[in-house]
PDB file of N, CA and C in Angstrom:
ATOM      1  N   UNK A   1     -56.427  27.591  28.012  1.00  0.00           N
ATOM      2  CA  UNK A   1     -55.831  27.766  29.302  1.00  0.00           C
ATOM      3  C   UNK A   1     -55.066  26.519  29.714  1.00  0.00           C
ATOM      4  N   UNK A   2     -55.475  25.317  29.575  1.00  0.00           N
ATOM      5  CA  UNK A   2     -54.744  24.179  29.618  1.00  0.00           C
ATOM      6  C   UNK A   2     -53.708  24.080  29.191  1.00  0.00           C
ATOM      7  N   UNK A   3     -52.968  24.705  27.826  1.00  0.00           N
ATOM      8  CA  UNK A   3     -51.847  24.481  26.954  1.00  0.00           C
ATOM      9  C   UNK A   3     -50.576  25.444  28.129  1.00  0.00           C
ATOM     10  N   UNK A   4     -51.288  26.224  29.016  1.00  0.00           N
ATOM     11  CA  UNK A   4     -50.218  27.139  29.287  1.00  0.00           C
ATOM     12  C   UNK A   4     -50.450  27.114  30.858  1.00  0.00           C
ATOM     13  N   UNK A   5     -51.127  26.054  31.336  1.00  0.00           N
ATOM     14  CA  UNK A   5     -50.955  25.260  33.046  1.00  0.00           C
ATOM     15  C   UNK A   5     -50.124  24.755  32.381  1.00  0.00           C
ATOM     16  N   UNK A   6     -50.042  23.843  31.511  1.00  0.00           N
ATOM     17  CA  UNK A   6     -49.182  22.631  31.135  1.00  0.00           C
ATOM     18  C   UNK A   6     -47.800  22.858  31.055  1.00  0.00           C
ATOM     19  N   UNK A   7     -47.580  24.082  30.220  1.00  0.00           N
ATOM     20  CA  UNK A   7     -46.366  24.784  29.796  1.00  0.00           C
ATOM     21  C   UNK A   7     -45.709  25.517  31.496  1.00  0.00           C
ATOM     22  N   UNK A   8     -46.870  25.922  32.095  1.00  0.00           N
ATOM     23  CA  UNK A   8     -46.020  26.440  33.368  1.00  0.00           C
ATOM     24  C   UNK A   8     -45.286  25.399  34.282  1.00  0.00           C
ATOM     25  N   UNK A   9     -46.545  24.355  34.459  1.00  0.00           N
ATOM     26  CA  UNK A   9     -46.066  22.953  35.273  1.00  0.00           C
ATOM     27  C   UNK A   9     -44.723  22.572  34.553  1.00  0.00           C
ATOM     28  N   UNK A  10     -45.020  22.028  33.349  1.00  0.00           N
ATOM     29  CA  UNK A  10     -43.126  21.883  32.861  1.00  0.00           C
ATOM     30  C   UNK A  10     -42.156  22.752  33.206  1.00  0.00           C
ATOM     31  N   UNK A  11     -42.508  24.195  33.203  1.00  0.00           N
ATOM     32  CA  UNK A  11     -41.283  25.178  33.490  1.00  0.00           C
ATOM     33  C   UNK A  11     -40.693  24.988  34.681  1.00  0.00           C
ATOM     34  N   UNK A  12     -42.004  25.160  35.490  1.00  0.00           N
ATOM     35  CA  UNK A  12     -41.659  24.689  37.143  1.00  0.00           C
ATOM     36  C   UNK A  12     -40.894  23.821  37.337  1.00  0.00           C
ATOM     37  N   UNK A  13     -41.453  22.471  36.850  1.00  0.00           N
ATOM     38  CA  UNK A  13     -40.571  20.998  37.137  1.00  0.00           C
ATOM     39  C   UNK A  13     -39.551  20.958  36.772  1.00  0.00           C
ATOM     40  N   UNK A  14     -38.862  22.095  35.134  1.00  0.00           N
ATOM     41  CA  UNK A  14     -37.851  21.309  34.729  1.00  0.00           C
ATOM     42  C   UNK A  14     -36.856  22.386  35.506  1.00  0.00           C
ATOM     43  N   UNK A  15     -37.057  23.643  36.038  1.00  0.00           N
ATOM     44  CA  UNK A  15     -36.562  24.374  37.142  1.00  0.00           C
ATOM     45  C   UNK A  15     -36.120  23.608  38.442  1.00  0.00           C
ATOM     46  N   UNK A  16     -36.586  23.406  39.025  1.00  0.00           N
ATOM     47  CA  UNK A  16     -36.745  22.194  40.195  1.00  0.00           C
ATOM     48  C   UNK A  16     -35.489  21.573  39.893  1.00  0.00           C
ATOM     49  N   UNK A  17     -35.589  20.804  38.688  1.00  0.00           N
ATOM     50  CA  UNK A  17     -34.843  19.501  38.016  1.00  0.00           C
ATOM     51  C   UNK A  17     -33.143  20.251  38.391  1.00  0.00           C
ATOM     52  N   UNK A  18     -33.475  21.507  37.501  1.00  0.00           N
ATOM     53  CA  UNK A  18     -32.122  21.930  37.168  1.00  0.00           C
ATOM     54  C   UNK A  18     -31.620  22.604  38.478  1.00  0.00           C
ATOM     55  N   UNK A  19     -32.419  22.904  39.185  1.00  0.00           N
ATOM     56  CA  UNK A  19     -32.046  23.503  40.701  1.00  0.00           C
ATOM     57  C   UNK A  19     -31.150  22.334  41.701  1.00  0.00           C
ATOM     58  N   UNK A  20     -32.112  21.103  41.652  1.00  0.00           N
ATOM     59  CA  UNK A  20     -31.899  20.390  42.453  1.00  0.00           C
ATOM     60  C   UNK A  20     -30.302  19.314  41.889  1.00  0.00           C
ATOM     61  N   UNK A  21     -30.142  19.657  40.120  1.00  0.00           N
ATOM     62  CA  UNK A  21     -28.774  19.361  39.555  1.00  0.00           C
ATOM     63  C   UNK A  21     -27.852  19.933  40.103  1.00  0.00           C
ATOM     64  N   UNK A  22     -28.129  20.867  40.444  1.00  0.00           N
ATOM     65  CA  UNK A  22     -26.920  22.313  40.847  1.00  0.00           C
ATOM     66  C   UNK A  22     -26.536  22.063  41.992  1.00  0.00           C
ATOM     67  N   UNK A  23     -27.331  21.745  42.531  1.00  0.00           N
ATOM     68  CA  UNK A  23     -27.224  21.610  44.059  1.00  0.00           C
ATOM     69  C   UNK A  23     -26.386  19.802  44.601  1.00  0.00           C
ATOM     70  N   UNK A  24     -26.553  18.994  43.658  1.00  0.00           N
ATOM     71  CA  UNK A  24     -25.729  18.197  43.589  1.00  0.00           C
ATOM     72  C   UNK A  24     -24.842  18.038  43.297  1.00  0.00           C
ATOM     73  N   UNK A  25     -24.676  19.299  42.323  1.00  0.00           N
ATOM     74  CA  UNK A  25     -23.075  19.168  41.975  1.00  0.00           C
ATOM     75  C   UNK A  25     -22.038  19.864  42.455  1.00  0.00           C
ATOM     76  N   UNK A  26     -23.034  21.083  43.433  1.00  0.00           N
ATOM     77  CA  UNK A  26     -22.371  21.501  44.370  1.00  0.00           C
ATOM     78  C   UNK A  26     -21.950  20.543  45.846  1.00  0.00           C
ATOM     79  N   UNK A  27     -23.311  19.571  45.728  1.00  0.00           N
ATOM     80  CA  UNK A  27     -22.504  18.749  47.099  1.00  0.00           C
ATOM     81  C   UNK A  27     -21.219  17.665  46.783  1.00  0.00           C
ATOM     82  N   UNK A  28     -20.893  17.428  45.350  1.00  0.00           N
ATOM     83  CA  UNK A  28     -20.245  16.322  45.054  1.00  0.00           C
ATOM     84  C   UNK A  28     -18.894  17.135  44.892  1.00  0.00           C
ATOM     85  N   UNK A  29     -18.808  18.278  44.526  1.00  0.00           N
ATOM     86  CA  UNK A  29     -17.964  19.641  44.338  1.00  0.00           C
ATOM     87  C   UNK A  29     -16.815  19.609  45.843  1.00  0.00           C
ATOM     88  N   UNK A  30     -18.537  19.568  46.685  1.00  0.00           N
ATOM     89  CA  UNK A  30     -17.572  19.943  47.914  1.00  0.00           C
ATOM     90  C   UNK A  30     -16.995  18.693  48.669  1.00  0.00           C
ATOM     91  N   UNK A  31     -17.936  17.277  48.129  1.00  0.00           N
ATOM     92  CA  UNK A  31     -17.095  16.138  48.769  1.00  0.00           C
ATOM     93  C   UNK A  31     -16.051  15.966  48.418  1.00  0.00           C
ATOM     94  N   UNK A  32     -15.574  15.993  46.774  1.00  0.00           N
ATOM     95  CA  UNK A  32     -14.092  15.755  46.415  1.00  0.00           C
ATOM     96  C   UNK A  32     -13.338  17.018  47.551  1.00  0.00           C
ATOM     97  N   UNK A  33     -13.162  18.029  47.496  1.00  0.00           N
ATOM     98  CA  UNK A  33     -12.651  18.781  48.449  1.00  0.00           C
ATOM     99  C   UNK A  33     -12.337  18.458  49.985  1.00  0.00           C
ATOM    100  N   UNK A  34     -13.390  18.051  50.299  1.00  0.00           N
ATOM    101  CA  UNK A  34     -13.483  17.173  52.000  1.00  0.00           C
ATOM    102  C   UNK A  34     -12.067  16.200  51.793  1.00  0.00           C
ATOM    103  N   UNK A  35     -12.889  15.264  50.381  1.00  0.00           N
ATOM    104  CA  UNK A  35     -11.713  14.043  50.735  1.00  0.00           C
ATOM    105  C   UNK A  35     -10.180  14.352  50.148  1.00  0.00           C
ATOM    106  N   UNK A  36      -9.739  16.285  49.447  1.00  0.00           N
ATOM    107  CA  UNK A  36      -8.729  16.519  48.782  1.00  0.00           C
ATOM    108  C   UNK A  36      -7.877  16.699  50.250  1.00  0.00           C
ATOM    109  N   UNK A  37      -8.670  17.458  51.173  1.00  0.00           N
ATOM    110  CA  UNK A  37      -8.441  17.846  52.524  1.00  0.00           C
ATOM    111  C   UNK A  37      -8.052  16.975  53.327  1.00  0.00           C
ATOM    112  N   UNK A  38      -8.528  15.980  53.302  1.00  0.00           N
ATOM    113  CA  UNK A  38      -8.242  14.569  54.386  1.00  0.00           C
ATOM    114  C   UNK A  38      -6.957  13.990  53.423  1.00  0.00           C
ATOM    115  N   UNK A  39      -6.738  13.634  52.706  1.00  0.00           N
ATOM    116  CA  UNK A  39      -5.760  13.214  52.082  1.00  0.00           C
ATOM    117  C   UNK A  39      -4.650  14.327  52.528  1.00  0.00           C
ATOM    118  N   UNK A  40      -4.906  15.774  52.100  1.00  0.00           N
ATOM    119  CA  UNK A  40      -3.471  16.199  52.430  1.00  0.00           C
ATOM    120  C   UNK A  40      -3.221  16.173  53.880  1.00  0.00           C
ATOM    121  N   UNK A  41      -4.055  15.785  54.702  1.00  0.00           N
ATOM    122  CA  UNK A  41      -4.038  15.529  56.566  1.00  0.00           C
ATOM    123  C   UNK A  41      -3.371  14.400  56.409  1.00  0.00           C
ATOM    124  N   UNK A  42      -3.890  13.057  55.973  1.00  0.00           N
ATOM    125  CA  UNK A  42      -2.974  12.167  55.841  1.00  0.00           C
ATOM    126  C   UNK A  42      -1.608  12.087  55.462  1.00  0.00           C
ATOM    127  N   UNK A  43      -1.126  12.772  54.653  1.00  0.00           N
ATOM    128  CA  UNK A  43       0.242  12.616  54.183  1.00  0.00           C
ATOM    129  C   UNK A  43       1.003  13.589  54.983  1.00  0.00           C
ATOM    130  N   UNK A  44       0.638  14.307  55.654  1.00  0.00           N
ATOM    131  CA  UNK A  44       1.065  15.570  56.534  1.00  0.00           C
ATOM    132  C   UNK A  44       1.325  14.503  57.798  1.00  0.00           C
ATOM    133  N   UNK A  45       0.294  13.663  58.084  1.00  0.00           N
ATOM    134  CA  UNK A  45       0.701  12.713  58.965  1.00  0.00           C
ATOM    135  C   UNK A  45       1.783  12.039  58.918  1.00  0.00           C
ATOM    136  N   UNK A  46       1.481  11.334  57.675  1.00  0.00           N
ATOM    137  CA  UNK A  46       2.500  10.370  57.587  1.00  0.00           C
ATOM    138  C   UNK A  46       4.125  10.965  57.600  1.00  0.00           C
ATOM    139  N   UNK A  47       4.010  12.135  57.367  1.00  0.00           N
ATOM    140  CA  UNK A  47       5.414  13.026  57.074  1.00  0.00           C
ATOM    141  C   UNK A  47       5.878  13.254  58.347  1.00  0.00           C
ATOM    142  N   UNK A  48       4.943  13.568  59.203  1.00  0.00           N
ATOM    143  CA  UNK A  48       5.430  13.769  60.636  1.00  0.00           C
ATOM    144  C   UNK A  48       5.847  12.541  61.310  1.00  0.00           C
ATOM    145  N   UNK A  49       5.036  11.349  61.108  1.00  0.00           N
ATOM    146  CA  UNK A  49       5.346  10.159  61.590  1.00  0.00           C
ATOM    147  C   UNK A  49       6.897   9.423  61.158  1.00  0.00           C
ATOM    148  N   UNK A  50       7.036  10.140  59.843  1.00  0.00           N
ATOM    149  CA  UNK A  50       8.854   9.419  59.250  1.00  0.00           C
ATOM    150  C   UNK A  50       9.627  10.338  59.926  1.00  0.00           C
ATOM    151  N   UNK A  51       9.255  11.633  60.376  1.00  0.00           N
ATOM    152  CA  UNK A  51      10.285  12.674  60.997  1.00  0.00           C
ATOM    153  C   UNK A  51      10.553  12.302  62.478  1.00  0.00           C
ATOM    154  N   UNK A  52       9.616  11.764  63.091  1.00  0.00           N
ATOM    155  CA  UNK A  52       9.487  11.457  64.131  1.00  0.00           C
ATOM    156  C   UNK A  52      10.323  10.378  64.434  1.00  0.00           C
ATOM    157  N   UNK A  53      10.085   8.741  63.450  1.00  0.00           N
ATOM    158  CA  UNK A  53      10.787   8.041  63.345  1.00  0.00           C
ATOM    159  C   UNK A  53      12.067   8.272  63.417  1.00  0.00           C
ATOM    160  N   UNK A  54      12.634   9.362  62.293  1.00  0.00           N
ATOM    161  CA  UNK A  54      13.802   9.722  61.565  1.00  0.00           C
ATOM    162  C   UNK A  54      14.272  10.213  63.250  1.00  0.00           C
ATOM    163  N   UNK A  55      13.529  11.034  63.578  1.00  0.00           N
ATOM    164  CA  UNK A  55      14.507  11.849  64.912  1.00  0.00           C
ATOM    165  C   UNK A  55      15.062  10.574  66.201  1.00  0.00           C
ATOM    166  N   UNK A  56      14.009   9.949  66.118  1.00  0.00           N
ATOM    167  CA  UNK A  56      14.062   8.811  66.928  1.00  0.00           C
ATOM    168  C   UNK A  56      15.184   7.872  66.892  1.00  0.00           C
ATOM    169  N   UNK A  57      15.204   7.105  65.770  1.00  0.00           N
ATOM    170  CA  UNK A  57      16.393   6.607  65.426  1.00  0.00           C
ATOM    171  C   UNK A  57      18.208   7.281  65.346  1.00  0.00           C
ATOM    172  N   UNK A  58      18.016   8.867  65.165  1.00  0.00           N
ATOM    173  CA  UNK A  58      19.009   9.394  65.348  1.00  0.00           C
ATOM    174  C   UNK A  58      19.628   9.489  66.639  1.00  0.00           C
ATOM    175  N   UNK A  59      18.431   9.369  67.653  1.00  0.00           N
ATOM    176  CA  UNK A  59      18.547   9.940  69.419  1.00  0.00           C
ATOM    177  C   UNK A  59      19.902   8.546  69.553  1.00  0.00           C
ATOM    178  N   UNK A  60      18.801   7.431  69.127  1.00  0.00           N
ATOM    179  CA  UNK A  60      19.323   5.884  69.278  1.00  0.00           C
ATOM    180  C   UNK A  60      20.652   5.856  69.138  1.00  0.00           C
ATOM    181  N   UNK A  61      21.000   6.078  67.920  1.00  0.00           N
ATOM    182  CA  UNK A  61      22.212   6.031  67.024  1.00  0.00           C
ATOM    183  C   UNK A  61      23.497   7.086  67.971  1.00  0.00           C
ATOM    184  N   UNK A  62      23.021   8.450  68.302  1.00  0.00           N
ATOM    185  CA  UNK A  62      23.829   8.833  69.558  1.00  0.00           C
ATOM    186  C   UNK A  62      24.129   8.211  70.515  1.00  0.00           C
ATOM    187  N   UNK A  63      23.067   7.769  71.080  1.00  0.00           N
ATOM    188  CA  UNK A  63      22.952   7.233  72.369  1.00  0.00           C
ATOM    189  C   UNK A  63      23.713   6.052  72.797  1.00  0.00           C
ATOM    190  N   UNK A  64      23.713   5.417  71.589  1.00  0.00           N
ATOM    191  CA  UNK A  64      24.484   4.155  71.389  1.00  0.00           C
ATOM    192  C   UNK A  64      26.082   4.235  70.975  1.00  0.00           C
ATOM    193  N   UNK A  65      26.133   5.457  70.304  1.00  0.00           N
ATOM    194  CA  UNK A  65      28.114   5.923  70.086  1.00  0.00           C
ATOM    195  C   UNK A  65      28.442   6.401  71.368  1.00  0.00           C
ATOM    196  N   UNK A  66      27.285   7.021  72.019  1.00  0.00           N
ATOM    197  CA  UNK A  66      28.162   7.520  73.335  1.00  0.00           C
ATOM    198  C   UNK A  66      28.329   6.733  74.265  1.00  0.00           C
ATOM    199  N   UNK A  67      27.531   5.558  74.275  1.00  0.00           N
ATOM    200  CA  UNK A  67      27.636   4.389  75.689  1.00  0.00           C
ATOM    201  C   UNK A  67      28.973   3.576  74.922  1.00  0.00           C
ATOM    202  N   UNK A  68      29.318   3.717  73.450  1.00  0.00           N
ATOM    203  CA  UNK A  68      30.339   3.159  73.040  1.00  0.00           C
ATOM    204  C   UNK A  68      31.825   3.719  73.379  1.00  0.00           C
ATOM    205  N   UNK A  69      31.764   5.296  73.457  1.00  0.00           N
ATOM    206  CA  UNK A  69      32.832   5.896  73.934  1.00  0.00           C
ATOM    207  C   UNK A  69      32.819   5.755  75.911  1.00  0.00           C
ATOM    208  N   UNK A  70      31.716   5.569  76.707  1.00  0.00           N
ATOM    209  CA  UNK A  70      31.541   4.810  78.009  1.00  0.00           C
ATOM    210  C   UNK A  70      32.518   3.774  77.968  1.00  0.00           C
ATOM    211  N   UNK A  71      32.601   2.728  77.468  1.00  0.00           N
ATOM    212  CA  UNK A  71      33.680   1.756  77.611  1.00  0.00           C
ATOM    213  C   UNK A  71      34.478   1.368  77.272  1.00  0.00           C
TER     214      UNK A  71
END
C-alpha cells in the first residue's frame, strides 16, 4: 500500500507542478500583451502629439503670412 500512496502523492504533486506551470505561463502570456497594448497607446500618443505639433506650427506659419500681407 505504501508503493501506491507514494505513486499517488507524486501524481498529485507533479499535477500541481504542471498546473501551477500553466498558469504562469498564462500570466506571463498575458503580461507581454498588457505591455504589447501600452506600447501601441504610446506610439498612438506620440502620433497625436507630432499631429498636434504639425497642426500647430501650420496655424503659426498662416498666421504669420497673413500679419505679413497686414503690412
Amino acid at each position: 500500500m505504501g508503493f501506491l500512496d507514494n505513486a499517488k502523492d507524486a501524481a498529485e504533486a507533479t499535477g500541481r507542478k504542471i498546473g501551477e506551470t500553466v498558469e504562469d505561463a498564462k500570466d506571463r502570456i498575458g503580461d507581454k500583451v498588457d505591455e504589447a497594448k501600452a506600447d501601441a497607446k504610446v506610439k498612438q500618443a506620440e502620433a497625436d502629439v507630432k499631429k498636434a505639433e504639425a497642426e500647430r506650427d501650420t496655424t503659426e506659419a498662416k498666421n504669420d503670412y497673413k500679419e505679413q500681407l497686414r503690412d
